[in-house]
PDB file of N, CA and C in Angstrom:
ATOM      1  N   UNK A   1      92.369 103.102 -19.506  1.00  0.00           N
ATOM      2  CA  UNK A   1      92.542 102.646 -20.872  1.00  0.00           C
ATOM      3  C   UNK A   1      94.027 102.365 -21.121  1.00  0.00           C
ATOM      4  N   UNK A   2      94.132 101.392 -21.696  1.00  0.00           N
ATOM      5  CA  UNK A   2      95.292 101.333 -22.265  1.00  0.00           C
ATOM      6  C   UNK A   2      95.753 100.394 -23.924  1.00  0.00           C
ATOM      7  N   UNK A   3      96.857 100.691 -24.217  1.00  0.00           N
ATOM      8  CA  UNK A   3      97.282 100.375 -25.595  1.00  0.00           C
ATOM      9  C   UNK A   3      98.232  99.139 -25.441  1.00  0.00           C
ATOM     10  N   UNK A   4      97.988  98.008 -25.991  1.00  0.00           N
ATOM     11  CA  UNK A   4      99.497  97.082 -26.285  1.00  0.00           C
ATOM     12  C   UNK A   4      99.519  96.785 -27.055  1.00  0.00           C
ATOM     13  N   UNK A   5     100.588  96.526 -27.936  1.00  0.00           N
ATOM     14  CA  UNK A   5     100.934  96.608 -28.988  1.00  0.00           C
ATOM     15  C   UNK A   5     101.552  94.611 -29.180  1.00  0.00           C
ATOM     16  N   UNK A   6     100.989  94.429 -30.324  1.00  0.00           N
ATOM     17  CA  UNK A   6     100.745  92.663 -30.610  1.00  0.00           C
ATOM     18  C   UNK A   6     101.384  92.702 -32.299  1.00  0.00           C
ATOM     19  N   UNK A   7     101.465  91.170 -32.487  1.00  0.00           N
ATOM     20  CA  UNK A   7     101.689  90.814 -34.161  1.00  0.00           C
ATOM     21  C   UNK A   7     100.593  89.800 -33.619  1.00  0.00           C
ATOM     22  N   UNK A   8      99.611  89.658 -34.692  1.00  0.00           N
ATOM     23  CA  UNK A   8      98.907  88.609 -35.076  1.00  0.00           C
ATOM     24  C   UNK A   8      98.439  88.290 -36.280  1.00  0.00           C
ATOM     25  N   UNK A   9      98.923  86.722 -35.861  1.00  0.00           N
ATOM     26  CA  UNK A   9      99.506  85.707 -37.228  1.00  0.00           C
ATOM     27  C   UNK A   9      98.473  84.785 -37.417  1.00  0.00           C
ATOM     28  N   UNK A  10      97.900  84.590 -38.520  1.00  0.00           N
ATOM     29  CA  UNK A  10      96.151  84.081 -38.765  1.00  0.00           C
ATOM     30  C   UNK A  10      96.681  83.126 -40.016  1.00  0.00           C
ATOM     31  N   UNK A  11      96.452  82.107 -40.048  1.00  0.00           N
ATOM     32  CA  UNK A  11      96.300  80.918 -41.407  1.00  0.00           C
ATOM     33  C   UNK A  11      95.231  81.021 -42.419  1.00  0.00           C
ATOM     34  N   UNK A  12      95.442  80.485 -43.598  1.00  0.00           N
ATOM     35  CA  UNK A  12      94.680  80.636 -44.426  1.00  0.00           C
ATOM     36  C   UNK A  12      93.228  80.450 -44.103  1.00  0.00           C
ATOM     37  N   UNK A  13      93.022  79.194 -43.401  1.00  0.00           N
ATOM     38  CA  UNK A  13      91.543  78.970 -43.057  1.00  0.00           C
ATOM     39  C   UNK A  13      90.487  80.732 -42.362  1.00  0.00           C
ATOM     40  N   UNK A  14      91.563  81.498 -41.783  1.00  0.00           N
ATOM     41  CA  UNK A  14      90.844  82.705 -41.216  1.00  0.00           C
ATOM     42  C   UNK A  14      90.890  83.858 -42.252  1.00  0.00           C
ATOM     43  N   UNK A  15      91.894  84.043 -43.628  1.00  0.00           N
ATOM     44  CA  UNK A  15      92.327  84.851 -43.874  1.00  0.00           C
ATOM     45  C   UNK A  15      91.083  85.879 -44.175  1.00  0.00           C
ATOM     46  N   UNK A  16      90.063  84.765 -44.722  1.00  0.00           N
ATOM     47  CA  UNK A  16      88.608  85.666 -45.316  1.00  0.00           C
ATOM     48  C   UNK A  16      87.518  86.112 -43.815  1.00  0.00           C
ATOM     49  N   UNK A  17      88.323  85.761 -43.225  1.00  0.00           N
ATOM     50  CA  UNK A  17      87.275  85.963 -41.913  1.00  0.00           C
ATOM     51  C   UNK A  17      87.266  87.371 -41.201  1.00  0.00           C
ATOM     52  N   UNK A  18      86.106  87.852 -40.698  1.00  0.00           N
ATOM     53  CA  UNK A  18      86.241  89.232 -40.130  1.00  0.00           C
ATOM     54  C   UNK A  18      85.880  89.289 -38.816  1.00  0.00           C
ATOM     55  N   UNK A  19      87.359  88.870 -38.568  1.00  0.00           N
ATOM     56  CA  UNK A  19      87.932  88.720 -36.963  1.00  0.00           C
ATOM     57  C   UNK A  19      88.150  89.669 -36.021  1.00  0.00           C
ATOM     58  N   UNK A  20      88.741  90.901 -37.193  1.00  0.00           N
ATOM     59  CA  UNK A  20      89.072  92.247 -36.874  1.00  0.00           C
ATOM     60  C   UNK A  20      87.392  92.778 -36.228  1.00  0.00           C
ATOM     61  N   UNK A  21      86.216  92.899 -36.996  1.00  0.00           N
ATOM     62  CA  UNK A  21      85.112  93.458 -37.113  1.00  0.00           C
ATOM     63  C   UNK A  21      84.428  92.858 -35.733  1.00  0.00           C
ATOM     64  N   UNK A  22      84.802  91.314 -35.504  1.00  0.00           N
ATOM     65  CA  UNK A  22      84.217  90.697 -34.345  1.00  0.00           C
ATOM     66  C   UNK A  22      84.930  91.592 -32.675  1.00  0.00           C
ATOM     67  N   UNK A  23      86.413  91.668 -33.126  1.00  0.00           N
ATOM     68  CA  UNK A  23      87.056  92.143 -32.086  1.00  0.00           C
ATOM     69  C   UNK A  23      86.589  93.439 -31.569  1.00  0.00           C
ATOM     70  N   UNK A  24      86.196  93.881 -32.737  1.00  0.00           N
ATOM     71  CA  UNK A  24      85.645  95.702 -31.917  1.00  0.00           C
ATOM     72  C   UNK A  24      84.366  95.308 -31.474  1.00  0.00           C
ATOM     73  N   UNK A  25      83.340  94.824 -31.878  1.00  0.00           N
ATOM     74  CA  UNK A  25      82.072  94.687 -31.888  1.00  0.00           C
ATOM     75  C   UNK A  25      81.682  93.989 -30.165  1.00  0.00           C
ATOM     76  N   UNK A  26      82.733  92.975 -30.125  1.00  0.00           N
ATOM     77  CA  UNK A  26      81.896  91.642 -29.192  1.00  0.00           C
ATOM     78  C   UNK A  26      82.701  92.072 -28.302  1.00  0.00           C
ATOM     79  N   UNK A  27      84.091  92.710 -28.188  1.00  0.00           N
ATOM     80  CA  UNK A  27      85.342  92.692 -26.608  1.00  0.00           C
ATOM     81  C   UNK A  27      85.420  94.190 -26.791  1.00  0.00           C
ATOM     82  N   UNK A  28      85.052  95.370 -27.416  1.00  0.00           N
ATOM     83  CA  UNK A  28      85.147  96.248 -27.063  1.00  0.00           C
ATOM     84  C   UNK A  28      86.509  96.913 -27.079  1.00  0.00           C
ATOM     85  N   UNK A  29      87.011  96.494 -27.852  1.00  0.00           N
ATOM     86  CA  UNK A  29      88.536  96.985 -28.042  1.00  0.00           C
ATOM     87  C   UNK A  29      88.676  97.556 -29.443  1.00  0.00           C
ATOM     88  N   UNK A  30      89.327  98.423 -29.508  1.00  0.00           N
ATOM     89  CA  UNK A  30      89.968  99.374 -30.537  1.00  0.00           C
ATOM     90  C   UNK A  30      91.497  98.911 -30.773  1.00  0.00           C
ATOM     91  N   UNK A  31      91.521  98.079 -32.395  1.00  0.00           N
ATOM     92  CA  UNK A  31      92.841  98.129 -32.894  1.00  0.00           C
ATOM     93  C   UNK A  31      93.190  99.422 -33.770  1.00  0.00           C
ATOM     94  N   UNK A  32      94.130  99.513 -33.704  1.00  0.00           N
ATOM     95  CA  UNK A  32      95.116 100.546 -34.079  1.00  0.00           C
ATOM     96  C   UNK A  32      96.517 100.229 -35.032  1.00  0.00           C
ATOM     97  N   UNK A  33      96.023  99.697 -36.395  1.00  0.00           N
ATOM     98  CA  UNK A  33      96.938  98.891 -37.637  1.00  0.00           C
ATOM     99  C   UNK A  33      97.861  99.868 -37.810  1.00  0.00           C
ATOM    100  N   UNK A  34      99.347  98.856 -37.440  1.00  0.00           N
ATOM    101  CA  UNK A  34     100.274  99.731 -37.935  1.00  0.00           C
ATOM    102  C   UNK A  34     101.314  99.295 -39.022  1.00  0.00           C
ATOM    103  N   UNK A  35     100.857  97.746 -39.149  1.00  0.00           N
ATOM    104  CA  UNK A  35     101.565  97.369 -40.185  1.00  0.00           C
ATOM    105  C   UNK A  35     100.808  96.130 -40.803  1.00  0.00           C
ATOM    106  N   UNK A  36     100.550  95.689 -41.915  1.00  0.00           N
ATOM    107  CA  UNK A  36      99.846  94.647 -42.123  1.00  0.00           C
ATOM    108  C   UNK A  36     100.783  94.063 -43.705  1.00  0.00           C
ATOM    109  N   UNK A  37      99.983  92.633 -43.848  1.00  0.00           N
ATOM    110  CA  UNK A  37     100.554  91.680 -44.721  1.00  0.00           C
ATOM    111  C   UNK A  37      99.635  90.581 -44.888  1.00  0.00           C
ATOM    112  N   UNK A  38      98.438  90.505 -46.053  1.00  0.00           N
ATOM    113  CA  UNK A  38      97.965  89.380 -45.884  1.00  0.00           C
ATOM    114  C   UNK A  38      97.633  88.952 -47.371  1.00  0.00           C
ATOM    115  N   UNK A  39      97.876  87.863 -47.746  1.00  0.00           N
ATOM    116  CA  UNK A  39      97.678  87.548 -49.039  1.00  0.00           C
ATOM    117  C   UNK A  39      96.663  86.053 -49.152  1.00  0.00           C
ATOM    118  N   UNK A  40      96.651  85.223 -50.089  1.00  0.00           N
ATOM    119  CA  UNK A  40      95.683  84.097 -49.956  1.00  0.00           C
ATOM    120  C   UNK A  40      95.666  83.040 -49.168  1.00  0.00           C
ATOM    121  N   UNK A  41      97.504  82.903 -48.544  1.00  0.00           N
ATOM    122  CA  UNK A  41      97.429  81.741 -47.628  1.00  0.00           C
ATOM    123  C   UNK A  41      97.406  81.717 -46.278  1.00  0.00           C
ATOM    124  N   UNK A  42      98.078  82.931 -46.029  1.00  0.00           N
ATOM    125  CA  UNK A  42      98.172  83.564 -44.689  1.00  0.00           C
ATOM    126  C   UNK A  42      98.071  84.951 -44.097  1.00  0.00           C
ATOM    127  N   UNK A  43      97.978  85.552 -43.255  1.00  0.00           N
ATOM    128  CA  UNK A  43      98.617  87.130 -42.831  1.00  0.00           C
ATOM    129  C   UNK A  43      98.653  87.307 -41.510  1.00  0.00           C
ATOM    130  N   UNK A  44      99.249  88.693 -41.274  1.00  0.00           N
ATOM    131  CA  UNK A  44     100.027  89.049 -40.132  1.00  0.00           C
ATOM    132  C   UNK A  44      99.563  90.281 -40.004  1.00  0.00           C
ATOM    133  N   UNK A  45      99.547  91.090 -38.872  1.00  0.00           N
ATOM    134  CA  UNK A  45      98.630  91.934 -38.777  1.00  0.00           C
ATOM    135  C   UNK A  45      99.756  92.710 -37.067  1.00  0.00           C
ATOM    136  N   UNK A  46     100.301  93.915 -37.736  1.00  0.00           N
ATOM    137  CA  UNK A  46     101.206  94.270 -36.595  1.00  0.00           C
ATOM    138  C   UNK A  46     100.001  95.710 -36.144  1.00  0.00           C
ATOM    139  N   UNK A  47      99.739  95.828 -34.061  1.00  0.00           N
ATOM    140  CA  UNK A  47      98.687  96.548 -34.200  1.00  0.00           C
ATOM    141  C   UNK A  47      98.565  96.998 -32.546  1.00  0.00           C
ATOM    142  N   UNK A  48      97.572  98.092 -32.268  1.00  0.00           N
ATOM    143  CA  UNK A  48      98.341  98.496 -31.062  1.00  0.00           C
ATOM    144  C   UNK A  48      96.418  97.643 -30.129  1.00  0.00           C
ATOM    145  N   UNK A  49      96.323  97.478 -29.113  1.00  0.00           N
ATOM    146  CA  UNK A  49      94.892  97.097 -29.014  1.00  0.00           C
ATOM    147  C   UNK A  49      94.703  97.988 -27.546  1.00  0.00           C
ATOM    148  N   UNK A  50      93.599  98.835 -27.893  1.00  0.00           N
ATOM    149  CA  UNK A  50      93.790  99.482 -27.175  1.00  0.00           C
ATOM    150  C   UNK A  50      91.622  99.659 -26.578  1.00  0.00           C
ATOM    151  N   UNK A  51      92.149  99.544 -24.704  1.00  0.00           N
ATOM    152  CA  UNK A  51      90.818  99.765 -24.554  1.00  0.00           C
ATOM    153  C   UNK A  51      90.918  99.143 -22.729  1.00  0.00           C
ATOM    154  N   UNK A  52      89.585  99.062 -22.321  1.00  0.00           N
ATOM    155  CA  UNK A  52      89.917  98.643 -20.924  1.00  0.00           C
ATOM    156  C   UNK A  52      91.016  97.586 -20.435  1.00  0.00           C
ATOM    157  N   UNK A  53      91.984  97.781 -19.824  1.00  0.00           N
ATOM    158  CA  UNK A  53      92.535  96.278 -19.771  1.00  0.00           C
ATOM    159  C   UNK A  53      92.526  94.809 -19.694  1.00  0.00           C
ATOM    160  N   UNK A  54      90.626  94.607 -18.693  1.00  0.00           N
ATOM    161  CA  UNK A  54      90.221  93.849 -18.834  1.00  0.00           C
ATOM    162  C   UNK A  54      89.749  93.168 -20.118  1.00  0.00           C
ATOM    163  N   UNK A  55      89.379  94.271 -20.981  1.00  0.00           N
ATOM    164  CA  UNK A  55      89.039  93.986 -22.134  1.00  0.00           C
ATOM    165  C   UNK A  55      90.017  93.589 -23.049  1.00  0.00           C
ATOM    166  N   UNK A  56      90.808  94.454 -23.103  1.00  0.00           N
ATOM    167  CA  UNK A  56      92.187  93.973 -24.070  1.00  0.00           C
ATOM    168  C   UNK A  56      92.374  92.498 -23.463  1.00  0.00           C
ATOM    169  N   UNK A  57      92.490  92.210 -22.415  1.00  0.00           N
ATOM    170  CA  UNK A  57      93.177  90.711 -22.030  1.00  0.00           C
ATOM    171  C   UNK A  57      91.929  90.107 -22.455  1.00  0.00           C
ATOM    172  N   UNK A  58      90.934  90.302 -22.009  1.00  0.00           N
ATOM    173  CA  UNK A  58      89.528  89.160 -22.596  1.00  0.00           C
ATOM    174  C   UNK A  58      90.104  88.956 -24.047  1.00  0.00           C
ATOM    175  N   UNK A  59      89.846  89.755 -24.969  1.00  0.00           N
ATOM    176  CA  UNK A  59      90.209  90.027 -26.478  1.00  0.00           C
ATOM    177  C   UNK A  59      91.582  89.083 -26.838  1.00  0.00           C
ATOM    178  N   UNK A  60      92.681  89.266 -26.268  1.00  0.00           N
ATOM    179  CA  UNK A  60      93.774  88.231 -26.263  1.00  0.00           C
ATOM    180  C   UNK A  60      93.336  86.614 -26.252  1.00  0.00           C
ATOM    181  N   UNK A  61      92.794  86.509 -25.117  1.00  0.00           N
ATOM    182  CA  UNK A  61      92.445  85.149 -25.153  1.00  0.00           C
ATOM    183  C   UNK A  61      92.042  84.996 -25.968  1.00  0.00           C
ATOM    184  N   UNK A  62      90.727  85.675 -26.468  1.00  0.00           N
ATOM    185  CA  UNK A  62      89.540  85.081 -27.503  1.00  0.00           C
ATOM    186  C   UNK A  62      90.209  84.495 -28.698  1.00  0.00           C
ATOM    187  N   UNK A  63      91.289  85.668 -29.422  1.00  0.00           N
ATOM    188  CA  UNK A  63      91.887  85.733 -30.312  1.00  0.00           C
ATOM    189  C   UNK A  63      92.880  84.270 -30.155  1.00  0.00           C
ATOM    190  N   UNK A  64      93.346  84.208 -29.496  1.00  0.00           N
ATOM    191  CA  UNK A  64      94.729  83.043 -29.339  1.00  0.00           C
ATOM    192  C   UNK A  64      93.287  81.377 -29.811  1.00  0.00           C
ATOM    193  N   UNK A  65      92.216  81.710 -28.603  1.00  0.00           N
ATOM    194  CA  UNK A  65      90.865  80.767 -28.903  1.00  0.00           C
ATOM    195  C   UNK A  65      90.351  80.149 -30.601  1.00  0.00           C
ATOM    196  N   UNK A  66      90.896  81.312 -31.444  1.00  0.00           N
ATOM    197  CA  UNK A  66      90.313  81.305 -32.219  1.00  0.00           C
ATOM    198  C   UNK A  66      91.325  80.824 -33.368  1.00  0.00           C
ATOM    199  N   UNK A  67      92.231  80.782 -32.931  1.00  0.00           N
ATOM    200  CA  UNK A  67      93.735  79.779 -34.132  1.00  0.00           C
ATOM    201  C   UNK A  67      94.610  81.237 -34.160  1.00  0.00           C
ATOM    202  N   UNK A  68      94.382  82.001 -33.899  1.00  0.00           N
ATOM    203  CA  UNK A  68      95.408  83.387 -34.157  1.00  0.00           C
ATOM    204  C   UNK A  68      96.979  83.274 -33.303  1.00  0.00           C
ATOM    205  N   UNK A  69      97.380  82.939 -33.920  1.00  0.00           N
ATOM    206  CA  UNK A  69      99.113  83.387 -32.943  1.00  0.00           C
ATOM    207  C   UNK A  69      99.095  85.287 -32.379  1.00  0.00           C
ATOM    208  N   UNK A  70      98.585  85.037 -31.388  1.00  0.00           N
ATOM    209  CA  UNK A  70      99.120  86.921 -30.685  1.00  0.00           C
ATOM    210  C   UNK A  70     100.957  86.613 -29.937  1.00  0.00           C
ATOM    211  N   UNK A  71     101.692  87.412 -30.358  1.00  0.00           N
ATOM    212  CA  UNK A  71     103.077  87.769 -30.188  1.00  0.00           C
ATOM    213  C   UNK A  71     102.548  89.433 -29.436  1.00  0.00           C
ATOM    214  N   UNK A  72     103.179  89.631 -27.969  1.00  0.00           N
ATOM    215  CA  UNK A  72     103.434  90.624 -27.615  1.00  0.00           C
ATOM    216  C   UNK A  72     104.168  91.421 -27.971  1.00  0.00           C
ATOM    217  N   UNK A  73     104.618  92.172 -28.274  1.00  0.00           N
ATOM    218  CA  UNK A  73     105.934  93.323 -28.685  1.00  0.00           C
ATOM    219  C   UNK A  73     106.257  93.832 -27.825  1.00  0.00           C
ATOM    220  N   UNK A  74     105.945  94.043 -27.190  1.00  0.00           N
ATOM    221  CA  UNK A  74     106.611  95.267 -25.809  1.00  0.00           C
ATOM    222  C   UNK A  74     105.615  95.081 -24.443  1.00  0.00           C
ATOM    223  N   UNK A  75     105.950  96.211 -23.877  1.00  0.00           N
ATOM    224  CA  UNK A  75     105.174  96.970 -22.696  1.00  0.00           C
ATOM    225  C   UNK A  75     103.754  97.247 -23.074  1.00  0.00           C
ATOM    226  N   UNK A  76     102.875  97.668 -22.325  1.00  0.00           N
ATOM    227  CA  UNK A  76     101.881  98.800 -22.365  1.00  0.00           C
ATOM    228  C   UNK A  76     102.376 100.079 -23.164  1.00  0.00           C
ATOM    229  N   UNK A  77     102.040 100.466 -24.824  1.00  0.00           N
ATOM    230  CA  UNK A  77     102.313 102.196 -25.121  1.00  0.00           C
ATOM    231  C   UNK A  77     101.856 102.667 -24.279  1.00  0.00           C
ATOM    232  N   UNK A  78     100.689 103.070 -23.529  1.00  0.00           N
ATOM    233  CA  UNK A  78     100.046 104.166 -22.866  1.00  0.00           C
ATOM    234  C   UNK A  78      99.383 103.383 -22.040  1.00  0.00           C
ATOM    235  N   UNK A  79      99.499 104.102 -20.336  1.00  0.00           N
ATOM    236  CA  UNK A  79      98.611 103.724 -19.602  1.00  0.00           C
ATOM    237  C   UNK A  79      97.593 104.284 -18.233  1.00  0.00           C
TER     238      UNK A  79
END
């Protein structure tokens, strides 16, 4: 298992969308919100994603697939 830690940046067209709810459900990954910001036109979503690695990277793609800007922040927190 492991944790990496992302900013993801979503446009208005997603803001009402439950992207978050798809991400645990369909890739099996656990986010971990550590900072958020979202209002009617846009938001940002700072967060650790944590879960098989394969999975976390499946989950990356999907997300980038889906109009989301993912920004890495660092390393692996935990691995």
């Amino acid at each position: 298992m492991i944790d990496v830690r992302v900013k993801l940046t979503f446009p208005e067209s997603l803001v009402r969308q439950p992207f978050m709810a798809v991400l645990v459900r369909e890739h099996d990954v656990v986010p971990n919100i550590r900072r958020a910001n979202v209002d009617d036109r846009e938001g940002w979503i700072v967060c650790e994603l944590g879960g098989a690695p394969a999975a976390v990277e499946a989950a990356i793609v999907w997300l980038r697939a889906e109009g989301i800007r993912v920004d890495l922040l660092g390393d692996v927190v935990d691995g």
